[in-house]
C-alpha atoms as a PDB file:
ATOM      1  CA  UNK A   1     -10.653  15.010 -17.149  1.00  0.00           C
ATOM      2  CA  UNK A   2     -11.249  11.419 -18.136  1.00  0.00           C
ATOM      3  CA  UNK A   3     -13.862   9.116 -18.057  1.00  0.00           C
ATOM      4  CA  UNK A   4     -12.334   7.516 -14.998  1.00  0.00           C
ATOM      5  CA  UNK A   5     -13.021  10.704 -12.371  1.00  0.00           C
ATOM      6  CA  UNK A   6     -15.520  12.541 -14.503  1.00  0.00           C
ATOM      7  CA  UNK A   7     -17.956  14.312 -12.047  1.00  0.00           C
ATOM      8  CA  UNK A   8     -21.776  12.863 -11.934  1.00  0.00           C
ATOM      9  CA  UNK A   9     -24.704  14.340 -10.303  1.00  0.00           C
ATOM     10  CA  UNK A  10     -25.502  13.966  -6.994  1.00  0.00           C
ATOM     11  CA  UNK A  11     -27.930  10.604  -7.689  1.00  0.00           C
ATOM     12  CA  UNK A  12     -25.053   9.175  -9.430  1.00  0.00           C
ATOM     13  CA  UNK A  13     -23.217   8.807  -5.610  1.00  0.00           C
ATOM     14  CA  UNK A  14     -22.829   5.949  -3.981  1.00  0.00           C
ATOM     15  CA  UNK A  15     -23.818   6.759  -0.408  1.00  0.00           C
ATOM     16  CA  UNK A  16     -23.634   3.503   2.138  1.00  0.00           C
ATOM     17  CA  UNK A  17     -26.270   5.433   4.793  1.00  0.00           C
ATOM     18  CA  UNK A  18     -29.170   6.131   2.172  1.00  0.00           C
ATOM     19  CA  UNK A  19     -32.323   5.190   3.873  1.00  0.00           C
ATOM     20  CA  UNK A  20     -33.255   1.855   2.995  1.00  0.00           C
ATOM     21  CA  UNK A  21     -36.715  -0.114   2.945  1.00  0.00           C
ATOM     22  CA  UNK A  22     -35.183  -2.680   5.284  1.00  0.00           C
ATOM     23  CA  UNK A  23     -34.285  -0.381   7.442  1.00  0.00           C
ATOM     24  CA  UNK A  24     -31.158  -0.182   9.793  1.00  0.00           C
ATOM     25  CA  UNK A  25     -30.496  -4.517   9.024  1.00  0.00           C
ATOM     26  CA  UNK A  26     -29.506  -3.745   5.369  1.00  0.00           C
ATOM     27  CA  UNK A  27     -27.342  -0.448   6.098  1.00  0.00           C
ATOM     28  CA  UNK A  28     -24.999  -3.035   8.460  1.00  0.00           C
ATOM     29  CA  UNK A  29     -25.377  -5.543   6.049  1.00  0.00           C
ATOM     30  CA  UNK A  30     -23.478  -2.874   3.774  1.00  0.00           C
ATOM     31  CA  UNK A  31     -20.816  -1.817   6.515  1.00  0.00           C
ATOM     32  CA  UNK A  32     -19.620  -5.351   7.090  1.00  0.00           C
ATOM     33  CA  UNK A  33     -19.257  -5.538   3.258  1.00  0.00           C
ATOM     34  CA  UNK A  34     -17.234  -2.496   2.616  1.00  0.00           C
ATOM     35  CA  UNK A  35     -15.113  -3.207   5.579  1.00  0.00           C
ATOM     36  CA  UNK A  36     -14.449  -7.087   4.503  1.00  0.00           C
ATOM     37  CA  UNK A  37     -13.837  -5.238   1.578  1.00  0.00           C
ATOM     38  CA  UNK A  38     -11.650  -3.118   2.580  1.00  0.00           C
ATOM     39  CA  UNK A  39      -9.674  -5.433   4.863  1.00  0.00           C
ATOM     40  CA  UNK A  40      -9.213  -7.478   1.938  1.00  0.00           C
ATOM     41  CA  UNK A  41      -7.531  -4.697  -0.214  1.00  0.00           C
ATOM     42  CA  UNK A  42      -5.138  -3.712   2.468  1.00  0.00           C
ATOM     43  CA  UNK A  43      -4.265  -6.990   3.204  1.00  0.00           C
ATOM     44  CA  UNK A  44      -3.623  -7.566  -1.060  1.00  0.00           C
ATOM     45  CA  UNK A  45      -1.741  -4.012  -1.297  1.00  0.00           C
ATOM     46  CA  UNK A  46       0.420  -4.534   1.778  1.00  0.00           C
ATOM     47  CA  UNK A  47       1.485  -8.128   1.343  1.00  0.00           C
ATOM     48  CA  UNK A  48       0.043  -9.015   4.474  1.00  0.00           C
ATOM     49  CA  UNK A  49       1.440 -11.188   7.337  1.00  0.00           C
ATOM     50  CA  UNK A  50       3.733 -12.872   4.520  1.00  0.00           C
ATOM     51  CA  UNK A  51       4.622  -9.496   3.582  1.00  0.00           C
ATOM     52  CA  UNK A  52       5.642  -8.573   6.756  1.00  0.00           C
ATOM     53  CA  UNK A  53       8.066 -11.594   7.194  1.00  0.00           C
ATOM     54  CA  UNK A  54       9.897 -10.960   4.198  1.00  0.00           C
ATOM     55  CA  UNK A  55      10.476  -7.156   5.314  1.00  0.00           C
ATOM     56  CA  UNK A  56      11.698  -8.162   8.656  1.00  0.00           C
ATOM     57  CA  UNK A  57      13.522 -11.804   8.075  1.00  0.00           C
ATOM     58  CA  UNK A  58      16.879 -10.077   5.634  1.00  0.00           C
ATOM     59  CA  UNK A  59      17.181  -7.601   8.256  1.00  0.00           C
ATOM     60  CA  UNK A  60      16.903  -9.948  11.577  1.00  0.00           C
ATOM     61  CA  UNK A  61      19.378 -12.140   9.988  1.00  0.00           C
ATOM     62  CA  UNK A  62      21.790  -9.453   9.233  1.00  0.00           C
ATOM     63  CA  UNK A  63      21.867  -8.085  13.094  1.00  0.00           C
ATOM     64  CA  UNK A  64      21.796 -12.022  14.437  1.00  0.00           C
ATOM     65  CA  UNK A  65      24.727 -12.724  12.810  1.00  0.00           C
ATOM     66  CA  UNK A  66      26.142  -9.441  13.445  1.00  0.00           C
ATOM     67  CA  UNK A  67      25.302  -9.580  16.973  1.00  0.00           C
ATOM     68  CA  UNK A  68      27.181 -13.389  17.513  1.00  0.00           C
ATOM     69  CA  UNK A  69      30.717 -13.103  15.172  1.00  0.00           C
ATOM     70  CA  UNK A  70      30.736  -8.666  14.126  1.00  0.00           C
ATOM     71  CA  UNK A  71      31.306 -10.063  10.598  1.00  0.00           C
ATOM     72  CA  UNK A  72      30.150  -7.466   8.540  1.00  0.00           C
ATOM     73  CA  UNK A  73      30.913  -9.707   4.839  1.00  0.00           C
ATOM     74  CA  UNK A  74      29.042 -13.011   6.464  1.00  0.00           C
ATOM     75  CA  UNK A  75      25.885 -10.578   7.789  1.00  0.00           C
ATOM     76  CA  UNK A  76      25.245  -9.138   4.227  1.00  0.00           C
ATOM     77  CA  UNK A  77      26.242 -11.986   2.452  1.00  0.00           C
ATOM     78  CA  UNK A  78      23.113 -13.968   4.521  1.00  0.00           C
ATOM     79  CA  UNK A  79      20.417 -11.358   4.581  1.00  0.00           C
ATOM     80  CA  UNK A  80      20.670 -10.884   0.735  1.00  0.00           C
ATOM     81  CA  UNK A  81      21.056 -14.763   0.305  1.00  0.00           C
ATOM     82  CA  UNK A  82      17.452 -15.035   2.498  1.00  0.00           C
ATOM     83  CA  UNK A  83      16.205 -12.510   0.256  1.00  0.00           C
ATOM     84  CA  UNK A  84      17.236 -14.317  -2.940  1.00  0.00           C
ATOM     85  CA  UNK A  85      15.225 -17.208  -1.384  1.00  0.00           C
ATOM     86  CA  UNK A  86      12.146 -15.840  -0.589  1.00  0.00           C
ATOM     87  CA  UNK A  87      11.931 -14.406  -4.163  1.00  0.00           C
ATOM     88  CA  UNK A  88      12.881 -17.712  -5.737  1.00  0.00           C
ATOM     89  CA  UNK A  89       9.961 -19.500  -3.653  1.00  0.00           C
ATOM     90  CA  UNK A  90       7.657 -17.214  -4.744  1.00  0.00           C
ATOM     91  CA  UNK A  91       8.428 -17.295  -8.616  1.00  0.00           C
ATOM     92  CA  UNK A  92       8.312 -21.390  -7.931  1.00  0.00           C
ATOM     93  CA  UNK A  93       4.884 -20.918  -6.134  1.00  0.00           C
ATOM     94  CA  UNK A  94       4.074 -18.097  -9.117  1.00  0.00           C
ATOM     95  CA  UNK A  95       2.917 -15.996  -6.279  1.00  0.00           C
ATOM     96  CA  UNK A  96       2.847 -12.266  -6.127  1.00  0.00           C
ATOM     97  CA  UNK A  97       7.136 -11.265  -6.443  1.00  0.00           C
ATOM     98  CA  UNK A  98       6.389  -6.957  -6.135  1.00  0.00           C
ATOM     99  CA  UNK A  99       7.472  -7.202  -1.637  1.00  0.00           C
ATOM    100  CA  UNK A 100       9.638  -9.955  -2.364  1.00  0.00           C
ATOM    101  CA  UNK A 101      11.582  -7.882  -5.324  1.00  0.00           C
ATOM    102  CA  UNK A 102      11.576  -4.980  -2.829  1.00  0.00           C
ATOM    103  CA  UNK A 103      13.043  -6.546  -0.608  1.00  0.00           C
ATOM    104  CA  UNK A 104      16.084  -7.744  -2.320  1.00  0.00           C
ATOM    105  CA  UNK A 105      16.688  -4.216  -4.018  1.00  0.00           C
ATOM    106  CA  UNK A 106      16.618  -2.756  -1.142  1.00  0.00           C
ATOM    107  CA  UNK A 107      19.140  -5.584   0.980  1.00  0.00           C
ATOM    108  CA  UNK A 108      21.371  -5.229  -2.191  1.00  0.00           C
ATOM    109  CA  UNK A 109      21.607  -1.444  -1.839  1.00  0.00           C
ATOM    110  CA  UNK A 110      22.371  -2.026   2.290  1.00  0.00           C
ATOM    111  CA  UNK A 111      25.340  -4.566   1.018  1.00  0.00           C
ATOM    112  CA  UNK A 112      27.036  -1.845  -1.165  1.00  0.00           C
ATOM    113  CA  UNK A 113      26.498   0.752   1.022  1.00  0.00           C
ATOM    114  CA  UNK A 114      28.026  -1.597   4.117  1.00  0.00           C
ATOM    115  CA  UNK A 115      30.761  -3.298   1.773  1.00  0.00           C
ATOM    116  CA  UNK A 116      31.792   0.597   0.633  1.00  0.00           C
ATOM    117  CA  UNK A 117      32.074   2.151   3.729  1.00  0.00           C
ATOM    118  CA  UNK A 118      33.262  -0.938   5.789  1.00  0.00           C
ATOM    119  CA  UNK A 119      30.841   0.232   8.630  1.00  0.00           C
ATOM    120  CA  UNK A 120      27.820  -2.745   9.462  1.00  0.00           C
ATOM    121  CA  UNK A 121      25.330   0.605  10.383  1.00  0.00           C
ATOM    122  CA  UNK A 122      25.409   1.662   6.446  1.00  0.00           C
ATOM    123  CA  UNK A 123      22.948  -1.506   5.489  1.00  0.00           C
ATOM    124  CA  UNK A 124      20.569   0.182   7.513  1.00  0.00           C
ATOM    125  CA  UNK A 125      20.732   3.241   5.781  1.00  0.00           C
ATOM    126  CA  UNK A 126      19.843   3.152   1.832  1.00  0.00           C
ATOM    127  CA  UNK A 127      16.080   1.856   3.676  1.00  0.00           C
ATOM    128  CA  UNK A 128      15.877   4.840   6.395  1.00  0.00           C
ATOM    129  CA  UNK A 129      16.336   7.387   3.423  1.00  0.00           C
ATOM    130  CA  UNK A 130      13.863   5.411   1.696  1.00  0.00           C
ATOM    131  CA  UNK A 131      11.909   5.677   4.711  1.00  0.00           C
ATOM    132  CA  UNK A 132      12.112   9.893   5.235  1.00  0.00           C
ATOM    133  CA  UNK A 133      11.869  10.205   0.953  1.00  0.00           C
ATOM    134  CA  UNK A 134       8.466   7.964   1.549  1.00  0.00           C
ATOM    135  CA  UNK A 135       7.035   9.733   4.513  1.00  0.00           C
ATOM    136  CA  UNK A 136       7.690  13.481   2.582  1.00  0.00           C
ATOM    137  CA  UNK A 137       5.835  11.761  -0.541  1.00  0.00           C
ATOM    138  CA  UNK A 138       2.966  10.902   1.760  1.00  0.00           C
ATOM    139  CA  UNK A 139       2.736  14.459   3.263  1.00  0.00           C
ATOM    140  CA  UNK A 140       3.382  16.313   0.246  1.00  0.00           C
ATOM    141  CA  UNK A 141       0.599  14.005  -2.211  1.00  0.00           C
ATOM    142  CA  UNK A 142      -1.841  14.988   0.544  1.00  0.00           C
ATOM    143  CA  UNK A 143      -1.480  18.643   1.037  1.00  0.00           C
ATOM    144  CA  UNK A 144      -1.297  18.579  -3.159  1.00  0.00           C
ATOM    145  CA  UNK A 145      -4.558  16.960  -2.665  1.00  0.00           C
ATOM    146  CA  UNK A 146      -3.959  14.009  -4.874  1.00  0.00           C
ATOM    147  CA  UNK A 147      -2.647  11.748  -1.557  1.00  0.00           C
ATOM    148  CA  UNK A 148      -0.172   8.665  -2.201  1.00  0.00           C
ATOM    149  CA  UNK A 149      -2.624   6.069  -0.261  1.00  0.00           C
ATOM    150  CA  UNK A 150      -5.753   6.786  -2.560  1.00  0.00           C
ATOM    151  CA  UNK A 151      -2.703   6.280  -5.688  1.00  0.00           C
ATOM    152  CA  UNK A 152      -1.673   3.008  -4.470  1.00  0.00           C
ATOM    153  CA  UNK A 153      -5.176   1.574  -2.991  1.00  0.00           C
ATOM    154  CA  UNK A 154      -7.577   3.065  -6.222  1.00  0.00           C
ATOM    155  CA  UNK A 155      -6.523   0.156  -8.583  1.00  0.00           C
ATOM    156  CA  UNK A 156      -6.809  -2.268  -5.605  1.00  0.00           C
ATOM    157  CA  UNK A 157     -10.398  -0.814  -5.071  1.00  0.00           C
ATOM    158  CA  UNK A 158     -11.347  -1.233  -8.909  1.00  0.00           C
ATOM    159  CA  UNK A 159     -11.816   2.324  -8.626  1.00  0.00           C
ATOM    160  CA  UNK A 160      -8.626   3.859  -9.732  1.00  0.00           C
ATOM    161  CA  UNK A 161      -9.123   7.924  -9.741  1.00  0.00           C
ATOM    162  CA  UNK A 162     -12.903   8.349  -9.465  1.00  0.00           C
ATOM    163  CA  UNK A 163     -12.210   9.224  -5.652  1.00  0.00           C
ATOM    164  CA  UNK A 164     -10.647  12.320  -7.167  1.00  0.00           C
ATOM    165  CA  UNK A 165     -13.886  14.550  -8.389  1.00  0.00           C
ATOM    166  CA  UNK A 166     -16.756  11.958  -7.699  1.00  0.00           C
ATOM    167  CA  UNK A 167     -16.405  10.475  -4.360  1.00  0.00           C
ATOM    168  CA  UNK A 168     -15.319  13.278  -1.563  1.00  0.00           C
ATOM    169  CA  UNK A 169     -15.784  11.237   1.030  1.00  0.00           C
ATOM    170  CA  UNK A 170     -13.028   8.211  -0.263  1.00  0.00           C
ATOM    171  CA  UNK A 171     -10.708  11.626  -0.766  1.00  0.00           C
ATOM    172  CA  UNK A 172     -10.925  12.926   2.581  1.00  0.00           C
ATOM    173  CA  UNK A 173     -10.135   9.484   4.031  1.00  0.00           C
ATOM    174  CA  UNK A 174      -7.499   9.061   1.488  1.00  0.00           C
ATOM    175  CA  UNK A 175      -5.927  12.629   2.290  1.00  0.00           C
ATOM    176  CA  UNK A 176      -6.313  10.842   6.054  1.00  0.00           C
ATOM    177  CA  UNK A 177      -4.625   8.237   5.854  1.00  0.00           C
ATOM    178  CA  UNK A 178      -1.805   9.815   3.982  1.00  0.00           C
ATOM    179  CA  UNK A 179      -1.001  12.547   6.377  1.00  0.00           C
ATOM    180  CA  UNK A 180      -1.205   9.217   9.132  1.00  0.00           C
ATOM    181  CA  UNK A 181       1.365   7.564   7.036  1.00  0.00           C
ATOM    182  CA  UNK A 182       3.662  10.163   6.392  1.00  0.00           C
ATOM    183  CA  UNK A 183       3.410  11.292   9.844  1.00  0.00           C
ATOM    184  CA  UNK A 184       4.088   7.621  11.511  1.00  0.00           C
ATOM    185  CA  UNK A 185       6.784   7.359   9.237  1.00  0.00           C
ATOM    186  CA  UNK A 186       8.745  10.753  10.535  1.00  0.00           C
ATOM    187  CA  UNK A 187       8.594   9.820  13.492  1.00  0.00           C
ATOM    188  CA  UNK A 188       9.836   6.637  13.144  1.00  0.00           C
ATOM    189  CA  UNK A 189      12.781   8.361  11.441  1.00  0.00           C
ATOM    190  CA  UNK A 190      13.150  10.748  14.416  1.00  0.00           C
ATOM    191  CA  UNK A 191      14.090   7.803  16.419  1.00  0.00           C
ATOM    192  CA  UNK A 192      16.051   6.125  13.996  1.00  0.00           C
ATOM    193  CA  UNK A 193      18.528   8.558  12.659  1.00  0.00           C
ATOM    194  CA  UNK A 194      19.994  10.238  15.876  1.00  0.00           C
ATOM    195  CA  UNK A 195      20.515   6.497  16.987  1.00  0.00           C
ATOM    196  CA  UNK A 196      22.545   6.043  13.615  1.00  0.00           C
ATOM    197  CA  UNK A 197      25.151   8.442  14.598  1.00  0.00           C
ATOM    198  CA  UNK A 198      25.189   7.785  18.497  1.00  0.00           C
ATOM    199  CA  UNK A 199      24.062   3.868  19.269  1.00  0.00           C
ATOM    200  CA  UNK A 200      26.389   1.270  18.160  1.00  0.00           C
ATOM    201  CA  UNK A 201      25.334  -1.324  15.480  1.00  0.00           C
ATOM    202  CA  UNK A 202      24.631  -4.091  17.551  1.00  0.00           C
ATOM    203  CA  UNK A 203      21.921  -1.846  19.627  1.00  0.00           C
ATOM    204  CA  UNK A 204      20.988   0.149  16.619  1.00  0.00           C
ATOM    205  CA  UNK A 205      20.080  -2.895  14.652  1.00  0.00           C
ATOM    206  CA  UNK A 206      17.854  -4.274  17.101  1.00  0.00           C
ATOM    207  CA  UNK A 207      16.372  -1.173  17.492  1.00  0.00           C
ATOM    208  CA  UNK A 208      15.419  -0.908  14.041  1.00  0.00           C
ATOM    209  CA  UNK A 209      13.827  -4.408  13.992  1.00  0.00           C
ATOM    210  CA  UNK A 210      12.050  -3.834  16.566  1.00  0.00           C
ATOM    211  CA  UNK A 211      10.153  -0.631  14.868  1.00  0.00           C
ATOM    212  CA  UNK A 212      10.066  -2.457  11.807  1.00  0.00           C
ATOM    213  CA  UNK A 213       6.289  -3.769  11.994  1.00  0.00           C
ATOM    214  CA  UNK A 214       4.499  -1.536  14.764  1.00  0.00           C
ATOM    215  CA  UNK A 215       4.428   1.826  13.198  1.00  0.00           C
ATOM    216  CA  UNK A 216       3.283  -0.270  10.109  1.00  0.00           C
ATOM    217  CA  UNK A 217       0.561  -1.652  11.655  1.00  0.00           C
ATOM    218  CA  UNK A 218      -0.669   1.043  13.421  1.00  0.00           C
ATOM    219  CA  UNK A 219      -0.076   2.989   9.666  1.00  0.00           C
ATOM    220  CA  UNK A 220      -2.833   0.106   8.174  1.00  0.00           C
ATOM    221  CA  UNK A 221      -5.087  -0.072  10.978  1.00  0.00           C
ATOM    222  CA  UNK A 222      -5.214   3.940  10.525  1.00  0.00           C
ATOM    223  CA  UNK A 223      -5.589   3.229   7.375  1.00  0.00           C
ATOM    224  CA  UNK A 224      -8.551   1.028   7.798  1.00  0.00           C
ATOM    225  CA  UNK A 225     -10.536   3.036   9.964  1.00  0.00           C
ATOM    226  CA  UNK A 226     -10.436   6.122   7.521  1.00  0.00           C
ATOM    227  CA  UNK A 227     -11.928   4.089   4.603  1.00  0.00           C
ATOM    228  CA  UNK A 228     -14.398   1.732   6.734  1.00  0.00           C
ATOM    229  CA  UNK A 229     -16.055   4.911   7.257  1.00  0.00           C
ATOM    230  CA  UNK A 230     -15.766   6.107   4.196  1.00  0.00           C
ATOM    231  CA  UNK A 231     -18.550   5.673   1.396  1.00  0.00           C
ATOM    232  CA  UNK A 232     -18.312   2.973  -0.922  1.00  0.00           C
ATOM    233  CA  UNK A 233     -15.764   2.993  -4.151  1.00  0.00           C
ATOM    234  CA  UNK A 234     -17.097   3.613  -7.366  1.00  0.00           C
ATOM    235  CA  UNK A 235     -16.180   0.719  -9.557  1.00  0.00           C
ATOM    236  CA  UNK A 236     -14.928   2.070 -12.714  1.00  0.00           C
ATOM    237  CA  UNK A 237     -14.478  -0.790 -14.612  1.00  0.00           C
ATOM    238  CA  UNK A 238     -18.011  -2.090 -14.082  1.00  0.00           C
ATOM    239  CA  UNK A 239     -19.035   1.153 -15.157  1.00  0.00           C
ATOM    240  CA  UNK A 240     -16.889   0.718 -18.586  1.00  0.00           C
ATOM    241  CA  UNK A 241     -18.280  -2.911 -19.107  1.00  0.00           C
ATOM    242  CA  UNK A 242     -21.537  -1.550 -18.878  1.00  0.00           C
ATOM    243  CA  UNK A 243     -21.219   1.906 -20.579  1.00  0.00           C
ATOM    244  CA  UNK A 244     -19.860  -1.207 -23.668  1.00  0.00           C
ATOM    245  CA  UNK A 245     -22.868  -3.353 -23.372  1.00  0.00           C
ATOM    246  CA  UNK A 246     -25.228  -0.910 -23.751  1.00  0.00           C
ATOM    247  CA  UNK A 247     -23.481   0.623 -26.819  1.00  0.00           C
ATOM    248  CA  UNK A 248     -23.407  -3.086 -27.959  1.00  0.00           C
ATOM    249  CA  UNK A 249     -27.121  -2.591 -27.422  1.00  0.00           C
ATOM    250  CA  UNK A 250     -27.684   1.296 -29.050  1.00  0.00           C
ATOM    251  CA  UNK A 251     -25.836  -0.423 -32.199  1.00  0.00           C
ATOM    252  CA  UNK A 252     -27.919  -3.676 -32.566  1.00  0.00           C
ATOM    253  CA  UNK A 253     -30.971  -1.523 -32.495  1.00  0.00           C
ATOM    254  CA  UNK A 254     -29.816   0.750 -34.419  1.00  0.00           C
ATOM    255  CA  UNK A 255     -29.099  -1.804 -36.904  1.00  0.00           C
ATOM    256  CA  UNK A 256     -32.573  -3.420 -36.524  1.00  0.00           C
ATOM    257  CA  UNK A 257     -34.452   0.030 -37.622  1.00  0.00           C
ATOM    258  CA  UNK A 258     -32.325   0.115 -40.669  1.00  0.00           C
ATOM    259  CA  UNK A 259     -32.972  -3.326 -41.861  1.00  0.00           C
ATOM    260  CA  UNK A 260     -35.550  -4.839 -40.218  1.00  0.00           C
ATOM    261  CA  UNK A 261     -35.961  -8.110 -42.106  1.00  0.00           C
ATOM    262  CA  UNK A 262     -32.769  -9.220 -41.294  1.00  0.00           C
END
């Protein structure tokens, strides 16, 4: 067990509800915070609305261009050419690359898959199995009780792995919000892969833009609600700082009795 998710005592807790001299005013006061707070993390973790654009836009393009000339080499050449851009815009902004990278990995593996087979429906499909592989991750993590969500948002919360022994409460909504995830995500797949073998490209394509950003959002906002009612993280790395002043403090003292002329 490390330092990071070693258990405390129970006065050691963080608990956003404790009764408070000021009453009921200073217990909202700490809601708002943790759910600005949270808001803010999902926003960072998930890329956000710019996030969201650079998910969708490779994709649109592909099935626009599709759609208008059924030119399978101009469709992929044009959503991995987008995808090149908004990468190169980022580095040239020296912005966060991580969705932008993703992105283009995962348009690049939906050209070869396309080019190979010759069929327009096979860029779709390197980022459906991606999708079904991520969903199973989600599911499994949780019922393992170490859920994907609270492995992906800890760092974001400055709290990396305390959730895991000292902070139930962030566990249960993590193990939430996991199984939400995981669950959103099959079902998205339920739709998507008997329309891979029976719709035709045009209509799949369309289809899968169109569930590209709605089970998404309702995964965050899901998301959101869980840890908004969660209690507070426990911020780890203040707790390290500190744990090193004071030693900084237990040795200057200590070197004080020893010599205390100098």
């Amino acid at each position: 067990m490390t330092s990071l998710d070693k258990p405390t005592s129970d006065t050691d807790q963080p608990h956003r509800t404790d009764p408070q001299p000021t009453g009921g005013r200073h217990a909202a006061q700490q809601d708002a915070e943790t759910r600005t707070v949270t808001e803010a993390a999902l926003f960072e973790a998930f890329g956000g609305v710019r996030g969201m654009v650079e998910t969708v836009l490779p994709g649109l393009l592909f099935v626009t261009i599709f759609t208008i000339n059924k030119d399978l080499h101009i469709s992929a050449i044009a959503a991995l050419a987008v995808s090149l851009l908004l990468v190169a815009v980022r580095l040239i902004r020296r912005d966060t690359v991580k969705h932008a990278f993703s992105g283009v990995f995962g348009v690049a593996f939906g050209v070869v898959f396309a080019m190979m087979t010759g069929n327009a429906k096979d860029f779709y499909l390197p980022g459906m199995l991606y999708t079904l592989g991520l969903a199973v991750a989600y599911i499994a993590t949780a019922a393992a009780g170490v859920p994907l969500i609270g492995l992906i948002l800890g760092p974001v919360f400055k709290e990396n792995l305390s959730w895991r022994t000292r902070n139930a409460g962030r566990k249960k909504a993590y193990t939430k919000a996991s199984y939400a995830w995981g669950f959103i995500l099959l079902a998205k797949c339920a739709i998507l892969f008997p329309l891979y073998w029976w719709a035709d490209t045009t209509q799949f394509g369309w289809v899968l833009i169109a569930l590209k950003i709605p089970p998404f959002l309702l995964a965050v906002y899901l998301t959101w609600v869980f840890l908004a009612k969660a209690p507070a993280p426990i911020d780890v790395f203040a707790e390290m700082e500190a744990e090193e002043q004071a030693e900084k403090e237990r040795k200057a003292a200590a070197a004080a009795v020893r010599d205390p002329e100098a």
